[in-house]
Protein backbone atom coordinates (compact mmCIF):
# COMPACT_ATOMS: atom_id res chain seq x y z
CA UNK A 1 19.53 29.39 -3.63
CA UNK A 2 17.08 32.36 -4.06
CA UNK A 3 16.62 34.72 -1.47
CA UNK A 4 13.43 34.34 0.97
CA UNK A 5 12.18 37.86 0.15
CA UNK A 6 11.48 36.50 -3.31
CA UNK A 7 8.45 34.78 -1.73
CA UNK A 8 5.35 36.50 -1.58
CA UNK A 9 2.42 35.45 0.75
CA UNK A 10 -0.56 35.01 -0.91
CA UNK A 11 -2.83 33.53 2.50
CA UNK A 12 -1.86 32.34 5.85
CA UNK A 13 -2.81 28.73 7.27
CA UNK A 14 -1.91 29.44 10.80
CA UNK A 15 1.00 31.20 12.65
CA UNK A 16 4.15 28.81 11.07
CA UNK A 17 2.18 27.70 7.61
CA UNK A 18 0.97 30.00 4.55
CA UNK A 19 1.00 29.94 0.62
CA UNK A 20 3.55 31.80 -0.97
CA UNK A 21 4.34 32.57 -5.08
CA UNK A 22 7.61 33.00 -6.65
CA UNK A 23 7.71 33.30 -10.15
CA UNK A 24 3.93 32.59 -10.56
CA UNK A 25 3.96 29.07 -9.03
CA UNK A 26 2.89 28.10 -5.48
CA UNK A 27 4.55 26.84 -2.55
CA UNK A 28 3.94 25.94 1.04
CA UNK A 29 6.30 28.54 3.20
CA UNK A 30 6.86 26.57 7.11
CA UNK A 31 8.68 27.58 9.94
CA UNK A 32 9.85 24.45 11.40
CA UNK A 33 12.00 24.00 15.05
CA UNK A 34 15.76 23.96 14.29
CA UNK A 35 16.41 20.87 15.70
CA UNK A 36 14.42 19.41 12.55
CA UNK A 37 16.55 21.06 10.03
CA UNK A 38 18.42 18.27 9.19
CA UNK A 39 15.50 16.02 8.81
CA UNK A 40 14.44 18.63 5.93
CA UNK A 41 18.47 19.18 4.30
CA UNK A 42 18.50 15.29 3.95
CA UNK A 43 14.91 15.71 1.88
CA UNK A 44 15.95 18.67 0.01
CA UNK A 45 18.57 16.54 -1.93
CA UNK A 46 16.18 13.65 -3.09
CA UNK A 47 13.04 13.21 -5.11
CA UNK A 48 10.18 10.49 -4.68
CA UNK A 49 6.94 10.53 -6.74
CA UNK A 50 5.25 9.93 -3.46
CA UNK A 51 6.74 12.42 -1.10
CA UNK A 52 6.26 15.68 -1.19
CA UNK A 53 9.31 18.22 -2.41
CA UNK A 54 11.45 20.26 -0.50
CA UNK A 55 12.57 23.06 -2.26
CA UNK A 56 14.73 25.53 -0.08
CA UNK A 57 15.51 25.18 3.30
CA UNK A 58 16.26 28.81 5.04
CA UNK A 59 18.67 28.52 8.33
CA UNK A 60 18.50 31.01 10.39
CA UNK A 61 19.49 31.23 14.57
CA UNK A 62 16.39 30.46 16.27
CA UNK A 63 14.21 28.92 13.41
CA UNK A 64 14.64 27.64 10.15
CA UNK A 65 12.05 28.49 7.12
CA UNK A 66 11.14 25.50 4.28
CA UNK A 67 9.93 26.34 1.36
CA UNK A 68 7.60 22.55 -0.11
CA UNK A 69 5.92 21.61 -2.71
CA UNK A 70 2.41 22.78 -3.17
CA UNK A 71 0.54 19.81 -3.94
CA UNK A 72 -3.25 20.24 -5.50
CA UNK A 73 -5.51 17.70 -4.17
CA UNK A 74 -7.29 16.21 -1.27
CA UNK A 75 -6.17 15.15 2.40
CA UNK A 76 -6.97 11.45 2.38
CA UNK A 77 -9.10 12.45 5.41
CA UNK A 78 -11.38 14.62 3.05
CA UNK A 79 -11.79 11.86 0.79
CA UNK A 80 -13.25 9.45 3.77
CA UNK A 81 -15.29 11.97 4.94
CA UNK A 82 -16.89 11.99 2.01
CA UNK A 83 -16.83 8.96 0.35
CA UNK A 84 -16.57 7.08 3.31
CA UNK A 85 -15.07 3.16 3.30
CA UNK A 86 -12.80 2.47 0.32
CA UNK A 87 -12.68 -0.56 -1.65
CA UNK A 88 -10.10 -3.28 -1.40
CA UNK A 89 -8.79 -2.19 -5.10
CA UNK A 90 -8.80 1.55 -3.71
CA UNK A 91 -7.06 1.11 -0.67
CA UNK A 92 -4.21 -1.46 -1.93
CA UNK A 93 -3.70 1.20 -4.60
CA UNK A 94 -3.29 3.95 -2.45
CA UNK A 95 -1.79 1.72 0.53
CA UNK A 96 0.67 0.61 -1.77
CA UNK A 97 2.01 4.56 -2.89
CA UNK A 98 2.44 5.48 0.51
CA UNK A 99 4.33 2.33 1.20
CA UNK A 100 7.04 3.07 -1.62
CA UNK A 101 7.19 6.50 -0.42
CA UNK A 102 8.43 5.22 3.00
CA UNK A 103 10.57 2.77 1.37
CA UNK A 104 12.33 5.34 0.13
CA UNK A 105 12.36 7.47 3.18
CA UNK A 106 13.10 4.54 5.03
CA UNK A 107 16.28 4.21 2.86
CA UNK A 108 17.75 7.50 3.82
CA UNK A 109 17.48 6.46 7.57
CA UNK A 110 14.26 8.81 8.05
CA UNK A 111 11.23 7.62 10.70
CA UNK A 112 8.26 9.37 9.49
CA UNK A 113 6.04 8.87 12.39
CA UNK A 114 2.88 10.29 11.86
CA UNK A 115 1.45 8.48 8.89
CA UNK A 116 -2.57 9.52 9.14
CA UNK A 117 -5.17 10.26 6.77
CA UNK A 118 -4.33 14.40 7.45
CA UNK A 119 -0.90 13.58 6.31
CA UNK A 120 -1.87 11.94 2.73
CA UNK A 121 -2.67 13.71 -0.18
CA UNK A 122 -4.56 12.51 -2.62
CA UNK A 123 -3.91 14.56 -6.31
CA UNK A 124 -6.22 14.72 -9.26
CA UNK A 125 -3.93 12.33 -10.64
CA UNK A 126 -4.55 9.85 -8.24
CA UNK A 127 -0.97 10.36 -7.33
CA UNK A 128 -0.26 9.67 -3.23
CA UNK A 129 2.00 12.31 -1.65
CA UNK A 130 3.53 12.15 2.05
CA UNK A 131 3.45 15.51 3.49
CA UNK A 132 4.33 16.95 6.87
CA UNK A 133 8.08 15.95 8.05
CA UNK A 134 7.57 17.90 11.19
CA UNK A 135 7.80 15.00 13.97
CA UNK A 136 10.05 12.79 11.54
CA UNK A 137 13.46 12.07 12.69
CA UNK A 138 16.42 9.45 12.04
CA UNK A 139 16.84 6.26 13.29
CA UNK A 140 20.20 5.81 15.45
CA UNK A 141 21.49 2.58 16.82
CA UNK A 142 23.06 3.30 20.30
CA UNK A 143 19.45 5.14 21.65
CA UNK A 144 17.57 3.31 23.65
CA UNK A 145 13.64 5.03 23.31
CA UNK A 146 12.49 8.17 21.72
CA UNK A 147 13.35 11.44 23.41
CA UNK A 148 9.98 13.31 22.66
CA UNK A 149 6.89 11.43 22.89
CA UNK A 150 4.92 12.41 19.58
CA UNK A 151 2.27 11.36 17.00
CA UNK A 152 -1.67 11.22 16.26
CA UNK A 153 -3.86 9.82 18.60
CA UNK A 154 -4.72 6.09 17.36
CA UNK A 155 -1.81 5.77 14.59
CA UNK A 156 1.22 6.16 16.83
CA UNK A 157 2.89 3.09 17.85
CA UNK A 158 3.55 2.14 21.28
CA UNK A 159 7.10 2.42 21.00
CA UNK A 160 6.43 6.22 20.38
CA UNK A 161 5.45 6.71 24.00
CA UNK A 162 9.05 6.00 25.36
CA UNK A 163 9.12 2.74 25.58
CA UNK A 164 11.57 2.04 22.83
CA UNK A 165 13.08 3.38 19.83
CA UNK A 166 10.86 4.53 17.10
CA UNK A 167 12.48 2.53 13.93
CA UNK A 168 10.84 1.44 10.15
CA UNK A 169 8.07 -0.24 11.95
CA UNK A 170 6.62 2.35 13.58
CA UNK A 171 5.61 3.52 10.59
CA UNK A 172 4.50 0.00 9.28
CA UNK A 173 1.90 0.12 12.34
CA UNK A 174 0.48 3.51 10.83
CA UNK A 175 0.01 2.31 7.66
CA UNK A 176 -1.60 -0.77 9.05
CA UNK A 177 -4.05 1.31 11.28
CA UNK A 178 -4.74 3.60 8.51
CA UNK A 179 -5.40 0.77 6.26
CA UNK A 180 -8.07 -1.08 8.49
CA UNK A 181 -9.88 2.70 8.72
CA UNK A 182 -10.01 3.19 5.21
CA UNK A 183 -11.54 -0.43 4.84
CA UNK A 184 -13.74 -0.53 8.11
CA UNK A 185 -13.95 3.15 9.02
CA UNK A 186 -12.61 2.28 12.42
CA UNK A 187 -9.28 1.46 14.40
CA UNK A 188 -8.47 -1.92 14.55
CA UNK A 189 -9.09 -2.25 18.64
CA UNK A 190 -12.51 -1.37 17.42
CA UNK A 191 -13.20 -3.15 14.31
CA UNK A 192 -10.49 -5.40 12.63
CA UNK A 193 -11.18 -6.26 8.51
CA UNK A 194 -12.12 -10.05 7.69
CA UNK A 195 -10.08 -11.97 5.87
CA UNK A 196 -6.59 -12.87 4.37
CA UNK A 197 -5.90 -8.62 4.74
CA UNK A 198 -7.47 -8.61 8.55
CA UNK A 199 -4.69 -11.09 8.87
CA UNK A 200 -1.89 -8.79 7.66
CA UNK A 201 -3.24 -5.74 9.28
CA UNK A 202 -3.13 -7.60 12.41
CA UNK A 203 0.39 -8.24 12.60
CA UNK A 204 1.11 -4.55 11.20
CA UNK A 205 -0.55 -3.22 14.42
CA UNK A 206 1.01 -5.86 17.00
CA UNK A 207 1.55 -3.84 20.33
CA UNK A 208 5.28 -6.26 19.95
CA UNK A 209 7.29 -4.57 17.31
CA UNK A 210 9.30 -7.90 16.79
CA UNK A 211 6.29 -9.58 15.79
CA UNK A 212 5.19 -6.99 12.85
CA UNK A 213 6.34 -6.70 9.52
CA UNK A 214 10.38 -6.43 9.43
CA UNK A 215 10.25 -4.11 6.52
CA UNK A 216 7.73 -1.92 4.88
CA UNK A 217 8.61 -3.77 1.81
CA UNK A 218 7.59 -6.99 3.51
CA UNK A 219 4.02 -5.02 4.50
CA UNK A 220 3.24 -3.87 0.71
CA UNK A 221 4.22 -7.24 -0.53
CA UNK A 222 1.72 -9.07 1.46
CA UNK A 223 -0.73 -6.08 1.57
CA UNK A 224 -1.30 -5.38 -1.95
CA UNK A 225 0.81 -8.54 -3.69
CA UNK A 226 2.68 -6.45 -5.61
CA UNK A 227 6.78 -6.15 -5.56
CA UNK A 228 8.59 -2.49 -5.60
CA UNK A 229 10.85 -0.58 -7.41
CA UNK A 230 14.08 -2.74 -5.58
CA UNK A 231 12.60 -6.24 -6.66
CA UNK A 232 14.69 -7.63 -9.24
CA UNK A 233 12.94 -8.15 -13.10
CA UNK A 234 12.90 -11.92 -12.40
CA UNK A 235 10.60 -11.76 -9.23
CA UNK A 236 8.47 -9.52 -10.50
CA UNK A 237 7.63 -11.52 -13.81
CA UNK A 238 7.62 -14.66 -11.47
CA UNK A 239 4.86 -12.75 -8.84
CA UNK A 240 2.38 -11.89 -11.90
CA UNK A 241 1.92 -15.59 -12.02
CA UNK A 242 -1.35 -16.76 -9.85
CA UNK A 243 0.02 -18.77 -7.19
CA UNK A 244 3.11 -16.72 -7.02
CA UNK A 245 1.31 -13.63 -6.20
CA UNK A 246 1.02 -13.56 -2.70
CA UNK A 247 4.55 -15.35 -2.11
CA UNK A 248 3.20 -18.14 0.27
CA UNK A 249 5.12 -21.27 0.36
CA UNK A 250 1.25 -23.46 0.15
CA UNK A 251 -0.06 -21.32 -2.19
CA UNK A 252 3.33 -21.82 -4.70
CA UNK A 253 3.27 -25.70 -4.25
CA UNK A 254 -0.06 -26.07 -5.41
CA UNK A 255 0.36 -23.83 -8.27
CA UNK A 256 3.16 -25.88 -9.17
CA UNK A 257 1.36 -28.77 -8.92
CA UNK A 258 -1.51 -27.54 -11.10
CA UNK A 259 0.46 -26.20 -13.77
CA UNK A 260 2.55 -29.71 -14.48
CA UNK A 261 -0.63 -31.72 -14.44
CA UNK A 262 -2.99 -29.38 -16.17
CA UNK A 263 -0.63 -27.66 -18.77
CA UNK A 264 0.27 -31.05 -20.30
CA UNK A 265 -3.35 -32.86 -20.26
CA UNK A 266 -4.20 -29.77 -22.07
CA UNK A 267 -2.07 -30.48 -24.63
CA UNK A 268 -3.07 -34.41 -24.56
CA UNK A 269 -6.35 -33.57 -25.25
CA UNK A 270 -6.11 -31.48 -27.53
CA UNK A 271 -4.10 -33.83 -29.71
CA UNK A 272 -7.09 -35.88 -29.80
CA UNK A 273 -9.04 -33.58 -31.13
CA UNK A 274 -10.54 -34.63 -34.54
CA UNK A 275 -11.05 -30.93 -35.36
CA UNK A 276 -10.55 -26.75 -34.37
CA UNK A 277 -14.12 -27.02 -33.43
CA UNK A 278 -13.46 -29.94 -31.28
CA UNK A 279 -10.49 -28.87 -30.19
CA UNK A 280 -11.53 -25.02 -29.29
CA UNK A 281 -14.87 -27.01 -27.39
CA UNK A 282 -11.71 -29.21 -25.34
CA UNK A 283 -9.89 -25.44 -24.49
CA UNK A 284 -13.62 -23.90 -23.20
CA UNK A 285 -14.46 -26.73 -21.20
CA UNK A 286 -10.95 -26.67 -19.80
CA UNK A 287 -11.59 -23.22 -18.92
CA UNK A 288 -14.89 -23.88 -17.20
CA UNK A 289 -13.29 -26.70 -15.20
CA UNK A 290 -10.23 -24.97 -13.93
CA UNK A 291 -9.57 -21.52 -14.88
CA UNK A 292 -12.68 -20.23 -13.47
CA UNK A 293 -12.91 -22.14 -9.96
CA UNK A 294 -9.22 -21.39 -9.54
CA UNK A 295 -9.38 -17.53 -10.37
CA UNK A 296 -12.71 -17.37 -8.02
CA UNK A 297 -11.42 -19.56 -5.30
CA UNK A 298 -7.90 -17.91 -5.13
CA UNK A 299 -9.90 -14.32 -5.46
CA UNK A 300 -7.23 -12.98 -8.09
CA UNK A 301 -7.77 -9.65 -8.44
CA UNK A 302 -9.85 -9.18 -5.66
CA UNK A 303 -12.77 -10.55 -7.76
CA UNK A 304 -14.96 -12.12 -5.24
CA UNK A 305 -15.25 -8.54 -4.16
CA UNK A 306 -17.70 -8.13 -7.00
CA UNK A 307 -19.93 -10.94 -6.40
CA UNK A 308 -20.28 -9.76 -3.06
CA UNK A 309 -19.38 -7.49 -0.27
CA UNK A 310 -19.18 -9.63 2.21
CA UNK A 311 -15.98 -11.66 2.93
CA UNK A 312 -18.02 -14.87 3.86
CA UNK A 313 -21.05 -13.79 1.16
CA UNK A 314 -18.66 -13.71 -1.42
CA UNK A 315 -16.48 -16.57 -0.65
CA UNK A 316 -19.45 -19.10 -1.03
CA UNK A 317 -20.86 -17.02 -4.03
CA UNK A 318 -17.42 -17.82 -5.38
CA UNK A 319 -17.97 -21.72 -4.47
CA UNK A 320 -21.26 -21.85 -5.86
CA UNK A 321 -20.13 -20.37 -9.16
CA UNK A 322 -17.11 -22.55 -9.38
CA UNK A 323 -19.10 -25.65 -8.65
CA UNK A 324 -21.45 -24.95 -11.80
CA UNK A 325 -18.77 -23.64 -13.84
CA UNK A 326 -16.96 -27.29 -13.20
CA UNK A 327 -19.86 -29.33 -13.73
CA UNK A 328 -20.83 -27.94 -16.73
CA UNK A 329 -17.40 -28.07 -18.04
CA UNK A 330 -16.96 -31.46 -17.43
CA UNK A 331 -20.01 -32.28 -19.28
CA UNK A 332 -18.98 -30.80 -22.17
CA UNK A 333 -15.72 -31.98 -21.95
CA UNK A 334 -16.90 -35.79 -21.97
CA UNK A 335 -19.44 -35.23 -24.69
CA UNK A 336 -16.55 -34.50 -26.82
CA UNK A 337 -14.66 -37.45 -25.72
């Protein structure tokens, strides 16, 4: 460990926060209450793309100095005051970083508890980075509700005003506030998203913690439809399938379904084919018929998004389109009968 003295201010944020250089790099220099020290000595021996590094932690009597990461970017808050709503693609990108990041927190038994747009950081990279451990804390069994009452305005769960213990889904109702704001610009009392991701950031935010997500890998599994870094290789090859994606029971069967029927009539009629020509005609028709109805209708990829920006606008868009896509499929599928 260096000594503190080896840190030279270069400007001052406020009282307890200022930018420091060592050995011509930057660093954020904090003075942080001592009953959070431990909090930053458990962060100080671990490493997460999407959290932001602690790199010396200075103990002294009545206060303890950390020495973190200076990360170049934008606040997340910056970027919506600028840009303003994000897209669906935007926000389950970034949505899903800050999710691993508290995976990983949430493995070494640490709440954050104040997950808001001033406490996301956005790099040039487009790399998500959790700052600002400063009402964080671990979760222990025998305690009944939290001690100190803390968090932003809006983004802190109930359960953060005394009524019971803050645990992993306290944080999972953060995300899911801060995910209907970057999608609607507004809290979800006040304006709730549409559709299949309404859905999920309405049980994220339940005022019942026993009725929201169990695990922040539960949210970002249903939130963005992607698996994380703990998911066995299996699962994840099995979830880039469509109709595995999203993991719902309905949505598997059917897939299931469609792919014993449709995979082997493809090959039936393709071994009538008299020719490639007439056999490549078969495979496009094919395509028109079923590939393109079921990627619209299922909205892989967020794709109805494109046709239009309404959920309801660009659901029927997606029927219409499917409809004539079928029909003219099947017409050139039984002219080449």
């Amino acid at each position: 460990m260096s000594n503190l003295s080896e840190y030279f201010e270069i400007s001052s944020f406020n009282e307890n926060t200022s930018l420091v250089q060592r050995e011509n790099k930057i660093y954020v220099k904090k003075r942080i209450p001592k009953e959070l020290t431990y909090i930053y000595k458990i962060l100080i021996t671990t490493h997460h793309k999407n959290i932001s590094d602690i790199i010396e932690v200075f103990e002294y009597e009545d206060i303890t100095i950390v020495i973190e990461e200076y990360i170049s970017g934008e606040t997340l808050s910056e970027i919506l005051a600028k840009a303003g709503v994000q897209s669906e693609y935007d926000t389950k990108n970034i949505i899903g970083q800050i999710c691993d990041g508290l995976l990983f927190l949430h493995k070494h038994n640490i709440i954050h508890r104040d997950i808001n747009p001033n406490n996301i950081m956005i790099t040039k990279e487009r790399t998500v980075k959790i700052i600002d451990f400063d009402i964080s804390r671990t979760f222990k069994k025998n305690l009944p509700n939290d001690t100190t009452i803390l968090g932003t305005a809006g983004y802190a769960a109930p359960e953060q005003f005394g009524f019971t213990q803050s645990d992993a889904r306290t944080d999972i109702y953060a995300v899911g506030v801060l995910a209907n704001v970057m999608l609607t610009g507004k809290m979800p009392n006040e304006q709730l998203y549409g559709g299949r991701l309404g859905k999920i950031i309405k049980k994220a935010t339940e005022i019942d913690a026993n009725i929201r997500y169990k695990s922040i890998s539960a949210f970002k599994h249903s939130f963005t439809n992607e698996t994380d870094e703990n998911t066995s290789r299996f699962i994840k090859i099995l979830r880039c399938i469509p109709g595995f994606r999203t993991w719902e029971v309905w949505k598997m069967l059917i897939a299931i379904i469609m792919y014993l029927i449709y995979i082997p009539l493809m090959g039936v009629f393709i071994s009538w084919s008299t020719s490639i020509r007439n056999a490549l005609t078969i495979v496009f028709s094919e395509i028109l018929m079923f590939v393109i109805p079921y990627v619209l209708l299922t909205n892989i990829g967020g794709i109805r998004r494109r046709l239009a920006h309404r959920p309801v606008a660009a659901f029927v868009a997606g029927f219409i389109i499917s409809v004539i896509s079928f029909l003219i499929g099947a017409s050139t599928f039984l002219i080449n009968l």
